[in-house]
N, C-alpha and C. Protein backbone atom coordinates (compact mmCIF):
# COMPACT_ATOMS: atom_id res chain seq x y z
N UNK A 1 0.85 -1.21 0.00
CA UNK A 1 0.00 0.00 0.00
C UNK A 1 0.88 1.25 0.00
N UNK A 2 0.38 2.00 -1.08
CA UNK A 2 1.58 3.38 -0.75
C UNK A 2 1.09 4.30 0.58
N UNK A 3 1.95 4.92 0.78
CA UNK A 3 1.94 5.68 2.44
C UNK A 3 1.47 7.09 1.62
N UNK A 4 0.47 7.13 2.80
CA UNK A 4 -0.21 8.42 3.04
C UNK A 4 0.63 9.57 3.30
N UNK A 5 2.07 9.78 3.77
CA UNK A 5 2.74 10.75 4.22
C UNK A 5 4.10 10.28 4.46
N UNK A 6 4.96 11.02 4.28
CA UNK A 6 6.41 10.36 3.67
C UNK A 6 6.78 10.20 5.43
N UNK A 7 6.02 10.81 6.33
CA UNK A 7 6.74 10.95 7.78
C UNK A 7 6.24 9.22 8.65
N UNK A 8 5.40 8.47 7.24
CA UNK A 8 4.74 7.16 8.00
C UNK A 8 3.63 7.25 8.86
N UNK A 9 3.07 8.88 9.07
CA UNK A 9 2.47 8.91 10.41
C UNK A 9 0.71 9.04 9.45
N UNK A 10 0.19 7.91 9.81
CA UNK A 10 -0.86 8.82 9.23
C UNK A 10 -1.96 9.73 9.65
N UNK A 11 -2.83 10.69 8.83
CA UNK A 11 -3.61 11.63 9.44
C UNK A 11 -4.79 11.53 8.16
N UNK A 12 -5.58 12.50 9.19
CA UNK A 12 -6.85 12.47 8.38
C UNK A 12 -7.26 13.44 6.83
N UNK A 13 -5.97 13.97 7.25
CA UNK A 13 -6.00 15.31 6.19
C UNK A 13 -5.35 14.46 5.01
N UNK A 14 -4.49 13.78 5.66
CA UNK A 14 -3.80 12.78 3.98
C UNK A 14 -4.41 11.96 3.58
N UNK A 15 -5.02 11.01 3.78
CA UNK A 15 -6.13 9.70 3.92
C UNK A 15 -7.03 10.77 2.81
N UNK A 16 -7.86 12.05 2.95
CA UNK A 16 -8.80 13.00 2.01
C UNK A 16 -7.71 13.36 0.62
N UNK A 17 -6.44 13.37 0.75
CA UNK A 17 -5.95 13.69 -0.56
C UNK A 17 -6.00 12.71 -1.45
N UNK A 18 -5.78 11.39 -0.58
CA UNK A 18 -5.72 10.31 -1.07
C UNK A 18 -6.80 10.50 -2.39
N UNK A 19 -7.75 9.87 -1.25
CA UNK A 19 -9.38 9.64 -1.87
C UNK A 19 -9.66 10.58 -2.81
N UNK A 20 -9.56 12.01 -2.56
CA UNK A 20 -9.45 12.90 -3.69
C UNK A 20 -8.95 12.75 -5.19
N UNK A 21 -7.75 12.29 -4.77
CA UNK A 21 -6.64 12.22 -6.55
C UNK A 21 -7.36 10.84 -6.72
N UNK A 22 -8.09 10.23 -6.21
CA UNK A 22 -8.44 8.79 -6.94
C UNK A 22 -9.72 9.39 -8.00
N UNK A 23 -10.46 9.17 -9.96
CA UNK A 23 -11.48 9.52 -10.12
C UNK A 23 -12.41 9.02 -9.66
N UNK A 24 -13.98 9.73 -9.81
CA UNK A 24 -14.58 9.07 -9.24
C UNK A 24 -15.82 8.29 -10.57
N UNK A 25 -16.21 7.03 -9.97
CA UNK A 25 -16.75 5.96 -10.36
C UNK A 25 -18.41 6.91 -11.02
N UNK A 26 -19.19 5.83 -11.80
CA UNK A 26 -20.29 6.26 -11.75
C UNK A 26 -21.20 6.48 -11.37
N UNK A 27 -22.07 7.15 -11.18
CA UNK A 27 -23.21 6.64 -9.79
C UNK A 27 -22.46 7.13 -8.53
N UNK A 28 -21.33 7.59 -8.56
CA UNK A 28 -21.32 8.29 -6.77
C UNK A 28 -21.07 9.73 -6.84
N UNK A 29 -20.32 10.32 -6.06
CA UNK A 29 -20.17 11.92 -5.53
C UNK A 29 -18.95 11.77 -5.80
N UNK A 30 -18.17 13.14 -6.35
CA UNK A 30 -17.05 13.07 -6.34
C UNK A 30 -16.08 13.25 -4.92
N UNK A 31 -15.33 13.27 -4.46
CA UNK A 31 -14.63 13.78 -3.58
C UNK A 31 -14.61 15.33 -3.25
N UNK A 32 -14.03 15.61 -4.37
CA UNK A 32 -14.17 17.36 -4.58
C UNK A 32 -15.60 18.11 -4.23
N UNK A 33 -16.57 17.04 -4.88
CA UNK A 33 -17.63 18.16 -4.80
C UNK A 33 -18.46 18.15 -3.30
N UNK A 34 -17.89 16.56 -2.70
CA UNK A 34 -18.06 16.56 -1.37
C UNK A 34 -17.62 17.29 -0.47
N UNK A 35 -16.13 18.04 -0.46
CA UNK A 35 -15.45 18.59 0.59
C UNK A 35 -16.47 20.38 0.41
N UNK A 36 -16.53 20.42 1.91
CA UNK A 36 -16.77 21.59 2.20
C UNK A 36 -15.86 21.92 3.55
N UNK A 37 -15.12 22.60 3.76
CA UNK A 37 -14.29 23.42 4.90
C UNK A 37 -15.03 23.81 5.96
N UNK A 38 -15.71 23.80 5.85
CA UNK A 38 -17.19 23.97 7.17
C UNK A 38 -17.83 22.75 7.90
N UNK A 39 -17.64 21.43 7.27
CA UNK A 39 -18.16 20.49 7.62
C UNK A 39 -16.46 19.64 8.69
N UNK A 40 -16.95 19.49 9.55
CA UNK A 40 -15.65 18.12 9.78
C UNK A 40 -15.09 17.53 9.11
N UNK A 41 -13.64 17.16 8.69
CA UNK A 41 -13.03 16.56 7.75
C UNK A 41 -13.53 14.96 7.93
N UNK A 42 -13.50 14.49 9.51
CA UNK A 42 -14.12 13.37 9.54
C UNK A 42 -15.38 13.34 8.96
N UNK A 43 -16.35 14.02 9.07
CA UNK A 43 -17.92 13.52 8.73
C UNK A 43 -17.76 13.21 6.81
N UNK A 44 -17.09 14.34 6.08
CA UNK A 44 -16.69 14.64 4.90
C UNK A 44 -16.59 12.89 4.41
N UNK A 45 -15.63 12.80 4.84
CA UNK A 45 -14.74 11.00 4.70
C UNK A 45 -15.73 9.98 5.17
N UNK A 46 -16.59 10.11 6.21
CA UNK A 46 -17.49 9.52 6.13
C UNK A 46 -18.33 9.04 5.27
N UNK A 47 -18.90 10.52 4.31
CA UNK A 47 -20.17 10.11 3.60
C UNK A 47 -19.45 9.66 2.34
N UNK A 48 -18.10 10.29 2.14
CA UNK A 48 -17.51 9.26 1.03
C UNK A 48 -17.39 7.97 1.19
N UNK A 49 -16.84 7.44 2.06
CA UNK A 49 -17.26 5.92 2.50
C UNK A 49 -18.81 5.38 2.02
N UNK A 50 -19.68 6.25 2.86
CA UNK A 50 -21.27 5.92 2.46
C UNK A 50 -21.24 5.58 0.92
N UNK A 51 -20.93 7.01 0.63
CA UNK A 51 -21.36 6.69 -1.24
C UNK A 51 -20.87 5.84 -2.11
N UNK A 52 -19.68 5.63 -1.20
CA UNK A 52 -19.05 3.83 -2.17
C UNK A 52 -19.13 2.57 -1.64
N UNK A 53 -20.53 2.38 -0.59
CA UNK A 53 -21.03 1.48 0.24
C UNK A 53 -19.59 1.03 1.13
N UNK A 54 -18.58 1.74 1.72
CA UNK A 54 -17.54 0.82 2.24
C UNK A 54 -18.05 1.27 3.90
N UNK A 55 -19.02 1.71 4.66
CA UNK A 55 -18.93 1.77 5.88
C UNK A 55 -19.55 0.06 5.90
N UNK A 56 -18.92 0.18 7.51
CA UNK A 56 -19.06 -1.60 8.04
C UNK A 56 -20.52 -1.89 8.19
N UNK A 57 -21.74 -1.88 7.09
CA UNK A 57 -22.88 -2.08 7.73
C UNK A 57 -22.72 -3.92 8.14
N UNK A 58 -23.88 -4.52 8.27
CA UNK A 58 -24.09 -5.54 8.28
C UNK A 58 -23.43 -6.72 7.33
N UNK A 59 -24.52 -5.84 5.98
CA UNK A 59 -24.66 -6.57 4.77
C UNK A 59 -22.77 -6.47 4.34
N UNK A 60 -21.82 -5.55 4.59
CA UNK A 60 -20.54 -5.66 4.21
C UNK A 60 -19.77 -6.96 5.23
N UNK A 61 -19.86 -6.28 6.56
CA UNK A 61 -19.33 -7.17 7.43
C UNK A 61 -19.98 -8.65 7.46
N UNK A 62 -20.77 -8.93 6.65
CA UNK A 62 -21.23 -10.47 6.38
C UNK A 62 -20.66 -11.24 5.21
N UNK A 63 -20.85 -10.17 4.35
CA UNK A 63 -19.90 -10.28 2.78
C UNK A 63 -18.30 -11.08 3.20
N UNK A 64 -18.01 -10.17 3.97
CA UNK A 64 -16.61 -10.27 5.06
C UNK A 64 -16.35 -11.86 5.94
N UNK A 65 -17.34 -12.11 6.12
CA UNK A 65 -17.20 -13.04 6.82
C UNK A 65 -16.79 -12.92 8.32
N UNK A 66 -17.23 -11.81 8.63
CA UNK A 66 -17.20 -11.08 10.07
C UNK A 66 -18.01 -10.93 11.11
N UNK A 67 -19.40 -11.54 10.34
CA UNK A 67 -20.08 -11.52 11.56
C UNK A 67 -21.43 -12.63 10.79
N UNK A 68 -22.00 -13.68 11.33
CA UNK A 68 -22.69 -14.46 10.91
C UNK A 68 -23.84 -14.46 10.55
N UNK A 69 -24.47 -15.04 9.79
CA UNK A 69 -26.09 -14.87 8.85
C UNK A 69 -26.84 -14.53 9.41
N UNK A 70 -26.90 -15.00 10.70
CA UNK A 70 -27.64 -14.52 11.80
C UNK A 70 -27.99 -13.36 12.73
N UNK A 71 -26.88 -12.30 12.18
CA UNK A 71 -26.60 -11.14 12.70
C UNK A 71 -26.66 -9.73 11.44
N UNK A 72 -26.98 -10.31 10.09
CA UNK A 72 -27.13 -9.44 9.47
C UNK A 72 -28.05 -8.45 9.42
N UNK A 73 -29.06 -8.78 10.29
CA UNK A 73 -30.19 -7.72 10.20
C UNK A 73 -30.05 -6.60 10.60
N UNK A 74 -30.80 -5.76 10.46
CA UNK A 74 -31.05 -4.16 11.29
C UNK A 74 -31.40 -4.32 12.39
N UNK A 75 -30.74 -3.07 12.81
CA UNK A 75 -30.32 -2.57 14.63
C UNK A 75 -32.13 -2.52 15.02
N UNK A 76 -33.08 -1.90 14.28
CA UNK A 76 -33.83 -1.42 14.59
C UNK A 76 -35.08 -2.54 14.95
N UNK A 77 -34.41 -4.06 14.57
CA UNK A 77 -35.93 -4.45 14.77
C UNK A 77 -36.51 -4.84 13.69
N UNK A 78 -36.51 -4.65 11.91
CA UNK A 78 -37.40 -4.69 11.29
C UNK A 78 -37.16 -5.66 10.32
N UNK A 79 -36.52 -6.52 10.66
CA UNK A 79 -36.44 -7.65 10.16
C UNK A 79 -35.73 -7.63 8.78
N UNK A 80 -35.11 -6.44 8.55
CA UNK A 80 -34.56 -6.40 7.09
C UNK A 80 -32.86 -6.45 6.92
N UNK A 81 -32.19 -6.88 6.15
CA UNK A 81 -30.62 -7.11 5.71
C UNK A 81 -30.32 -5.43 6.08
N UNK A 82 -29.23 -5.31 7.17
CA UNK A 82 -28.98 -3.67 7.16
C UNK A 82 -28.23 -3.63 5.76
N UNK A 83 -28.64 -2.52 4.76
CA UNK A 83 -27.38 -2.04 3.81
C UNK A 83 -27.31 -0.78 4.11
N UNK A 84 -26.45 -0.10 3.15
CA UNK A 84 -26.24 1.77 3.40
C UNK A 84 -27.88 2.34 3.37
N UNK A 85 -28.42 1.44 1.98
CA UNK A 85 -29.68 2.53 1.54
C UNK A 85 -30.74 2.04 2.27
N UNK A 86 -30.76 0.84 3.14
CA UNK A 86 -32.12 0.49 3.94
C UNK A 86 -31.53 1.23 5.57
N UNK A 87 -30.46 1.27 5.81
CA UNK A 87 -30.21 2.41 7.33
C UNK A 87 -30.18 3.43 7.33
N UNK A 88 -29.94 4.15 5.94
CA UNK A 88 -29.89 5.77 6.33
C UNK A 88 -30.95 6.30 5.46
N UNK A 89 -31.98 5.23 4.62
CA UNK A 89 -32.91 5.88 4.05
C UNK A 89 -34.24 5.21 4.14
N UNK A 90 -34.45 3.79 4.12
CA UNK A 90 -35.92 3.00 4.30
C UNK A 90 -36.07 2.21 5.74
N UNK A 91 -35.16 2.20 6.37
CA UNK A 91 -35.32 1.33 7.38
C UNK A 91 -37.22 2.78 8.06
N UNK A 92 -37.91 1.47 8.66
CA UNK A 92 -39.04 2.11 9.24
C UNK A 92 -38.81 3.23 10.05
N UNK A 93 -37.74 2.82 11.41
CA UNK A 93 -37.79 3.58 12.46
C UNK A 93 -36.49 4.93 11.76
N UNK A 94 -34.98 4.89 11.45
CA UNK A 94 -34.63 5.67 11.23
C UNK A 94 -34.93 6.15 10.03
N UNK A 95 -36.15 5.86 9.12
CA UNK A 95 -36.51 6.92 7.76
C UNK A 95 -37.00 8.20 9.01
N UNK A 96 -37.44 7.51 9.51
CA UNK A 96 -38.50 8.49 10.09
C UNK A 96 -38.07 10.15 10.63
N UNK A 97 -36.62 9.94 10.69
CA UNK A 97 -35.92 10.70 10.80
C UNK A 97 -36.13 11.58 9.85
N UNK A 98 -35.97 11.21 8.49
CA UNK A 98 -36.13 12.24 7.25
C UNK A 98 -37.35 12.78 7.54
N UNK A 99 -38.14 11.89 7.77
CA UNK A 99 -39.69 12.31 7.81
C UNK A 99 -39.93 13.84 8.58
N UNK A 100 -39.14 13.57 9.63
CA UNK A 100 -39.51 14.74 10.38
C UNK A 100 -38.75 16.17 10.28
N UNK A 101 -37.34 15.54 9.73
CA UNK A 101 -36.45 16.62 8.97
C UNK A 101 -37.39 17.54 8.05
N UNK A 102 -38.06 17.04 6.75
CA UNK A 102 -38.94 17.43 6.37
C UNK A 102 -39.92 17.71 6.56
N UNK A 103 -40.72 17.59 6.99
CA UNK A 103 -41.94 18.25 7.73
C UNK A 103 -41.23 19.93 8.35
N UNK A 104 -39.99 20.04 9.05
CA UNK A 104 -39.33 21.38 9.21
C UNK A 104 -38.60 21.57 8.07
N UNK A 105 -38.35 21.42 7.50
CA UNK A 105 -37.93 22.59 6.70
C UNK A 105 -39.22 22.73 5.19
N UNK A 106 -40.35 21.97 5.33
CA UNK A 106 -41.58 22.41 5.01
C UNK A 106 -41.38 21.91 3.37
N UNK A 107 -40.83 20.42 3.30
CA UNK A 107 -40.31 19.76 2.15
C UNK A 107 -41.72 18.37 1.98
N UNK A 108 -41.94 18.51 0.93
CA UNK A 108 -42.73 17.27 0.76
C UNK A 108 -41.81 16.72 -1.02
N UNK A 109 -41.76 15.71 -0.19
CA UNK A 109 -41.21 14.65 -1.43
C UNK A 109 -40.59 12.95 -1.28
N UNK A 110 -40.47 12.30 -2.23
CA UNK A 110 -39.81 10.59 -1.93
C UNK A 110 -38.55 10.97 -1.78
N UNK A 111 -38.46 9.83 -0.97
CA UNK A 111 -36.44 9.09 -0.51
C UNK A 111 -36.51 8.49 -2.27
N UNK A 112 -35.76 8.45 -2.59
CA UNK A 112 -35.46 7.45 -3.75
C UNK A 112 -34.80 6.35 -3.22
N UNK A 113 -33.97 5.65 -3.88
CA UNK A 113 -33.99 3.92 -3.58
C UNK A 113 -32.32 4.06 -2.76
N UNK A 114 -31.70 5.31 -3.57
CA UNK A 114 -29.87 5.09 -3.16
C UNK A 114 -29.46 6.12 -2.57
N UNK A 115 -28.36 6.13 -1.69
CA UNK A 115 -28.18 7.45 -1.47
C UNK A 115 -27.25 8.31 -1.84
N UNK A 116 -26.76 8.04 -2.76
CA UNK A 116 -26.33 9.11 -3.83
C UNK A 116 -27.13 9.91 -4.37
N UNK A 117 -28.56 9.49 -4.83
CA UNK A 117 -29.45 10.33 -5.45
C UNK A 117 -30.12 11.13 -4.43
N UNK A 118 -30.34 10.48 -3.20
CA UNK A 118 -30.96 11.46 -2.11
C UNK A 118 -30.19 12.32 -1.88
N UNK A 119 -28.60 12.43 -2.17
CA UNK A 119 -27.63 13.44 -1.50
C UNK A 119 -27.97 14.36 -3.13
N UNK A 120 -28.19 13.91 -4.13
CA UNK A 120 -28.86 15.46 -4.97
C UNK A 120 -29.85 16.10 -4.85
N UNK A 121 -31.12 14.53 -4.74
CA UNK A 121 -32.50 15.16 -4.59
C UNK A 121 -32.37 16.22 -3.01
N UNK A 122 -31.90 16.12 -2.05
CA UNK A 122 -32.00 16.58 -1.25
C UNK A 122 -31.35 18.04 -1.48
N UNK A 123 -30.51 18.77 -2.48
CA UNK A 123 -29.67 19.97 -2.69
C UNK A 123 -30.82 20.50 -3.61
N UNK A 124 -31.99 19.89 -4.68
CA UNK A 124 -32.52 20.34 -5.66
C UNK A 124 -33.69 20.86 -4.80
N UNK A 125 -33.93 20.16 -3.45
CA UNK A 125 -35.03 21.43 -2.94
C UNK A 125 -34.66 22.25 -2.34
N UNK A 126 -33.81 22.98 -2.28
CA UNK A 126 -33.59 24.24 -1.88
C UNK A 126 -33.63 25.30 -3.12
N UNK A 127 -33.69 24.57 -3.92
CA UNK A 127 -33.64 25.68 -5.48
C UNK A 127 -32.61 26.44 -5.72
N UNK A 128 -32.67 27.21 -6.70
CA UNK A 128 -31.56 27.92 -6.65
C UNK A 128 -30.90 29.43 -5.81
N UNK A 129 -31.52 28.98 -4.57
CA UNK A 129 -31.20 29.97 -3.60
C UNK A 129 -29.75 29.53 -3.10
N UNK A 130 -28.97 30.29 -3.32
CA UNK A 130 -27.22 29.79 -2.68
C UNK A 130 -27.54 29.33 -1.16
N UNK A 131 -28.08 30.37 -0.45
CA UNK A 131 -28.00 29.99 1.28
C UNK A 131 -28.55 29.00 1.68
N UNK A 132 -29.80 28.38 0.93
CA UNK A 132 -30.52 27.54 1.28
C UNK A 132 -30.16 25.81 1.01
N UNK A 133 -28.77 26.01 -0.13
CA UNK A 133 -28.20 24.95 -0.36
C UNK A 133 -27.46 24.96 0.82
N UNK A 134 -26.67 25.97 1.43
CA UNK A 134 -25.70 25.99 2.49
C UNK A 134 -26.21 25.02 3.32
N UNK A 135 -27.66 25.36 3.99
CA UNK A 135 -28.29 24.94 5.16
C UNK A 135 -28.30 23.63 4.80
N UNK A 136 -28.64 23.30 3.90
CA UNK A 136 -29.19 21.97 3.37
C UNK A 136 -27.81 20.74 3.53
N UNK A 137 -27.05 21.40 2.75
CA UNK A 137 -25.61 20.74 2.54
C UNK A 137 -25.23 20.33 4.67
N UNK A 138 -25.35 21.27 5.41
CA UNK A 138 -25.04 21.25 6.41
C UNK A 138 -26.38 19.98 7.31
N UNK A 139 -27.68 20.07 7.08
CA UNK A 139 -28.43 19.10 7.33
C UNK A 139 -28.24 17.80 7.00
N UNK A 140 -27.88 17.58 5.68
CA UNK A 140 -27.64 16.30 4.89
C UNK A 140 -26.40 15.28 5.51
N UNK A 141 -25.60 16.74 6.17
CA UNK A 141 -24.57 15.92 6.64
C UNK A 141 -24.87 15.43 8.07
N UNK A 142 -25.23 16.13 8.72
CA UNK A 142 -25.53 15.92 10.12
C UNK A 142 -26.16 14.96 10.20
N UNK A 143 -27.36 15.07 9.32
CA UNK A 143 -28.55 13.78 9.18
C UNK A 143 -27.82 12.51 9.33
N UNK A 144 -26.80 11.90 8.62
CA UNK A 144 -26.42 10.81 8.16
C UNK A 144 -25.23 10.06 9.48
N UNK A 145 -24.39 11.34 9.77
CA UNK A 145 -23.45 11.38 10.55
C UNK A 145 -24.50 10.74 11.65
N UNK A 146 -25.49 11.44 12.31
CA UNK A 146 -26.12 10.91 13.50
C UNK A 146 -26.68 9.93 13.30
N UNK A 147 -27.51 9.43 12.53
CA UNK A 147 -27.88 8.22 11.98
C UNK A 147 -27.14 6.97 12.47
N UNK A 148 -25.46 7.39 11.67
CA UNK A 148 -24.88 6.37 12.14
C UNK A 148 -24.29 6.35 13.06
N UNK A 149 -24.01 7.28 13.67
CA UNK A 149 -24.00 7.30 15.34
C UNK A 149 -25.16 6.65 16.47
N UNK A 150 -26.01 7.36 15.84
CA UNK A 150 -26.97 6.31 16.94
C UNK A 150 -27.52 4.34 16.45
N UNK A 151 -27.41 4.11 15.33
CA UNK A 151 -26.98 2.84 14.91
C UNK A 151 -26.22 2.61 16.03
N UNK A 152 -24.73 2.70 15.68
CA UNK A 152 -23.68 2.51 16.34
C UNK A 152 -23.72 2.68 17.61
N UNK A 153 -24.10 3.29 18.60
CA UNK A 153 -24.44 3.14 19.98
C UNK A 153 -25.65 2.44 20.58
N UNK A 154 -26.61 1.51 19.61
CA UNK A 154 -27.29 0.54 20.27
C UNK A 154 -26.91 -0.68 19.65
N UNK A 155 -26.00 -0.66 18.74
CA UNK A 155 -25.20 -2.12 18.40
C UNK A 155 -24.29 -2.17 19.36
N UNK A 156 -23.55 -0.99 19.93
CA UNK A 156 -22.33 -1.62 20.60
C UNK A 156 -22.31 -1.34 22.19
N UNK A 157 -23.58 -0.40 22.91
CA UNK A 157 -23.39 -0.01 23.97
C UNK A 157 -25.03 -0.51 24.36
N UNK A 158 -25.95 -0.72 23.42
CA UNK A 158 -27.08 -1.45 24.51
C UNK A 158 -27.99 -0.12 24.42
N UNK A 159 -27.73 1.20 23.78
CA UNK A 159 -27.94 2.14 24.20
C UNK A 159 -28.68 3.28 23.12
N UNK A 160 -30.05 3.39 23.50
CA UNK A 160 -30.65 3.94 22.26
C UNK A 160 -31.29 5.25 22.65
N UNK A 161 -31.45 6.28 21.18
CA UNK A 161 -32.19 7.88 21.81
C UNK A 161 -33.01 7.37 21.14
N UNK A 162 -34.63 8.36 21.14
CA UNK A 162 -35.89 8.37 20.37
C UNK A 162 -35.38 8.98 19.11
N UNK A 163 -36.25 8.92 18.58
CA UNK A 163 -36.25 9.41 17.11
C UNK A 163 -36.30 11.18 17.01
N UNK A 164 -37.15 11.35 18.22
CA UNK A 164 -37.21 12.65 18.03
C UNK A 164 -36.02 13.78 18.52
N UNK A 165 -35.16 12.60 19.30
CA UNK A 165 -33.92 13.04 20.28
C UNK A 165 -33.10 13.35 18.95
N UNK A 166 -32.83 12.50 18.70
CA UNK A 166 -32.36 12.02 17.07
C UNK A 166 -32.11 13.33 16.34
N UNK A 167 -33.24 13.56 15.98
CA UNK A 167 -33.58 14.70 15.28
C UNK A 167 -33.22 16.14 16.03
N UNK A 168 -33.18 16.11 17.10
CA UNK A 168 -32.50 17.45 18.03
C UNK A 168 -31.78 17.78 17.54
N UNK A 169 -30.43 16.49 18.06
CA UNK A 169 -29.11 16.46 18.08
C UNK A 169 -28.63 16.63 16.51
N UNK A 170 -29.77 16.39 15.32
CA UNK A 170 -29.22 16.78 14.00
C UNK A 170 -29.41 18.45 13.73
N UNK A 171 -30.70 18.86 13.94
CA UNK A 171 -30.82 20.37 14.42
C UNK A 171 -29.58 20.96 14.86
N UNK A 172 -29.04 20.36 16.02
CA UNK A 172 -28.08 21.22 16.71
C UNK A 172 -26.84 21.61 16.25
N UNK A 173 -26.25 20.02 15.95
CA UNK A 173 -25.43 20.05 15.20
C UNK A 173 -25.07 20.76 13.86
N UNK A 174 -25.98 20.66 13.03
CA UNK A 174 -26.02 21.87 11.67
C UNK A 174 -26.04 23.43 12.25
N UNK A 175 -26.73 23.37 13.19
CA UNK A 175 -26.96 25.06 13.65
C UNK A 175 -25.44 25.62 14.29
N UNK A 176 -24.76 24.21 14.78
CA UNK A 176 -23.04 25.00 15.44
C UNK A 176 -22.42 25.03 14.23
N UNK A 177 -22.16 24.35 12.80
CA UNK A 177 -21.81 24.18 11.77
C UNK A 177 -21.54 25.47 11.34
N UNK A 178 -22.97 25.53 10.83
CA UNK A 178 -23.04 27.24 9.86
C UNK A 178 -23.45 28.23 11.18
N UNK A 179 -23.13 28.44 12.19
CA UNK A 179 -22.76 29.39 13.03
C UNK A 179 -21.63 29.43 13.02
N UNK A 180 -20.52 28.81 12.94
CA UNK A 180 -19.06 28.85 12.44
C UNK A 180 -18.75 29.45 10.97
N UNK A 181 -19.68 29.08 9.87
CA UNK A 181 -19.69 28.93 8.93
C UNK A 181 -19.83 30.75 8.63
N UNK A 182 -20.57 31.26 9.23
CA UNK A 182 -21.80 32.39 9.35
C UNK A 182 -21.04 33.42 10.23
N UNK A 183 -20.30 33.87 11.30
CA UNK A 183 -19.93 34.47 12.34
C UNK A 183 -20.71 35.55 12.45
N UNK A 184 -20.84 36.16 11.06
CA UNK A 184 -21.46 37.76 11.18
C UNK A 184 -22.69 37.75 10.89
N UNK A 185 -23.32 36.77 11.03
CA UNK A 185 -24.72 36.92 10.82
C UNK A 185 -25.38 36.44 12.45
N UNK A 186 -26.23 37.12 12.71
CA UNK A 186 -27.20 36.94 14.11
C UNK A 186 -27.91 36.12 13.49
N UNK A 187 -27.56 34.93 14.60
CA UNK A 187 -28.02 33.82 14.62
C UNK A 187 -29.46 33.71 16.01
N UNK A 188 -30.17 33.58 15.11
CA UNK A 188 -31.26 32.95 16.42
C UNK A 188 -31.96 31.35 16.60
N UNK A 189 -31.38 30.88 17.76
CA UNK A 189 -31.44 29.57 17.68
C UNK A 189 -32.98 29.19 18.18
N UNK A 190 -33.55 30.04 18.36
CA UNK A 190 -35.25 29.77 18.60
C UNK A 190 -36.02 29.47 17.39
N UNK A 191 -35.72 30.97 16.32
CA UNK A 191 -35.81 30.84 14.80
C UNK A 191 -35.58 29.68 13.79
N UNK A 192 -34.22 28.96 14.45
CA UNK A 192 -33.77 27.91 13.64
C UNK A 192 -34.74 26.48 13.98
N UNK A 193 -35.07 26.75 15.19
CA UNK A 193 -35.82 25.72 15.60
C UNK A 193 -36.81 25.26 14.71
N UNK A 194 -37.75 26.75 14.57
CA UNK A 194 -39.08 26.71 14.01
C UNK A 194 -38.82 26.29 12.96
N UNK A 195 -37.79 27.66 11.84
CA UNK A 195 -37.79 27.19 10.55
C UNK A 195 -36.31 27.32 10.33
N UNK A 196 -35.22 26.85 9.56
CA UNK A 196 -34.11 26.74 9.45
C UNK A 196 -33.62 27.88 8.22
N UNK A 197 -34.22 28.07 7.14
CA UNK A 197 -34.18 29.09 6.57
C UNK A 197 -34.21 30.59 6.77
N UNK A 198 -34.49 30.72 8.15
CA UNK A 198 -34.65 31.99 8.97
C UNK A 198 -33.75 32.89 9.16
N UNK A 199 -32.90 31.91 9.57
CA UNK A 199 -31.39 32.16 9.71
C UNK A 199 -30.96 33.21 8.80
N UNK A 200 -30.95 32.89 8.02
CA UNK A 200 -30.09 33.86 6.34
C UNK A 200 -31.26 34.24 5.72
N UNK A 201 -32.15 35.08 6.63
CA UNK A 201 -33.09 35.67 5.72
C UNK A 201 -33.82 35.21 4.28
N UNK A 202 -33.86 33.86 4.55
CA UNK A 202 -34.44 33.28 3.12
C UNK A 202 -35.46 32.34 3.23
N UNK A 203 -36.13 32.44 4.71
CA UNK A 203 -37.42 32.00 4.76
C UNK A 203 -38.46 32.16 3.56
């Protein structure tokens, strides 16, 4: 394997150049058009993982021979093979997440089947308002990031939030994002609550 950094040490910032100078395939996101400087470099590398199915769901780590037939299902209960696009987009209990994402920011529309296409369909409703992609870009990420965070803490700790907790902690998270993102704009986090577009005057 060639080395990430001539010093042997590796980091997260080299591991993204990597992935970067590699092109990208059909059907996914590029690298480039993924990075935003506002988002965590980790979460960034994350959803690249997502979009080329390599996070450890089930259905990989079975492929793998890592964990047995018997264990492939979803965290949630619903009797289905976990993959990328049935945990972060159809599974019953965490769709529901989108569900309610939408309902605030006052979106009616389908998940499609993959989530590559949800990571466009989800930028094409904001229209062509620049700020409203901002917000969006910053939701999309949070959304997914927590998703698999809370997956991941009732597979490995026993330990689960509600759905609606869920959905807080994605709120919150986007709102410290582009408050970093934003400095000079008065931020009202009551406003963001209600409607998220508020923020940048583009309610």
């Amino acid at each position: 394997m060639q080395l990430l950094v001539t010093s042997h040490v590796f980091s997260v910032r080299s591991a993204y150049k990597v992935q970067a100078s590699h092109p990208s395939r059909a059907g996914t996101v590029s690298m480039s058009s993924l990075w935003n400087k506002h988002i965590p470099l980790k979460v960034v590398l994350f959803a690249w993982r997502l979009f080329r199915d390599r996070l450890p769901t089930k259905d990989n780590l079975l492929r793998r021979g890592v964990i047995p037939f018997d264990s492939r299902l979803c965290i949630a209960g619903c009797n289905t093979v976990e993959t990328s696009s049935h945990l972060f987009l159809h599974c019953p209990m965490f769709g529901a997440v989108w569900y309610l994402l939408f309902r605030w920011l006052g979106v009616s529309t389908a998940i499609p089947l993959g989530v590559v296409d949800h990571f466009h369909q989800f930028f094409l409703d904001g229209g062509n308002v620049k700020a409203r992609g901002a917000i969006l870009h910053a939701i999309w990420y949070a959304t997914t990031w927590e998703i698999w965070k809370e997956r991941n803490n009732r597979l490995s700790n026993g330990k689960q939030s509600s759905i609606p907790n869920v959905v807080d902690k994605i709120k919150s998270l986007a709102f410290m994002w582009l408050k970093e993102k934003y400095p000079s704009l008065p931020f009202n986090y009551h406003a963001w609550w209600l409607s998220p577009f508020t923020i940048l005057g583009v309610g």
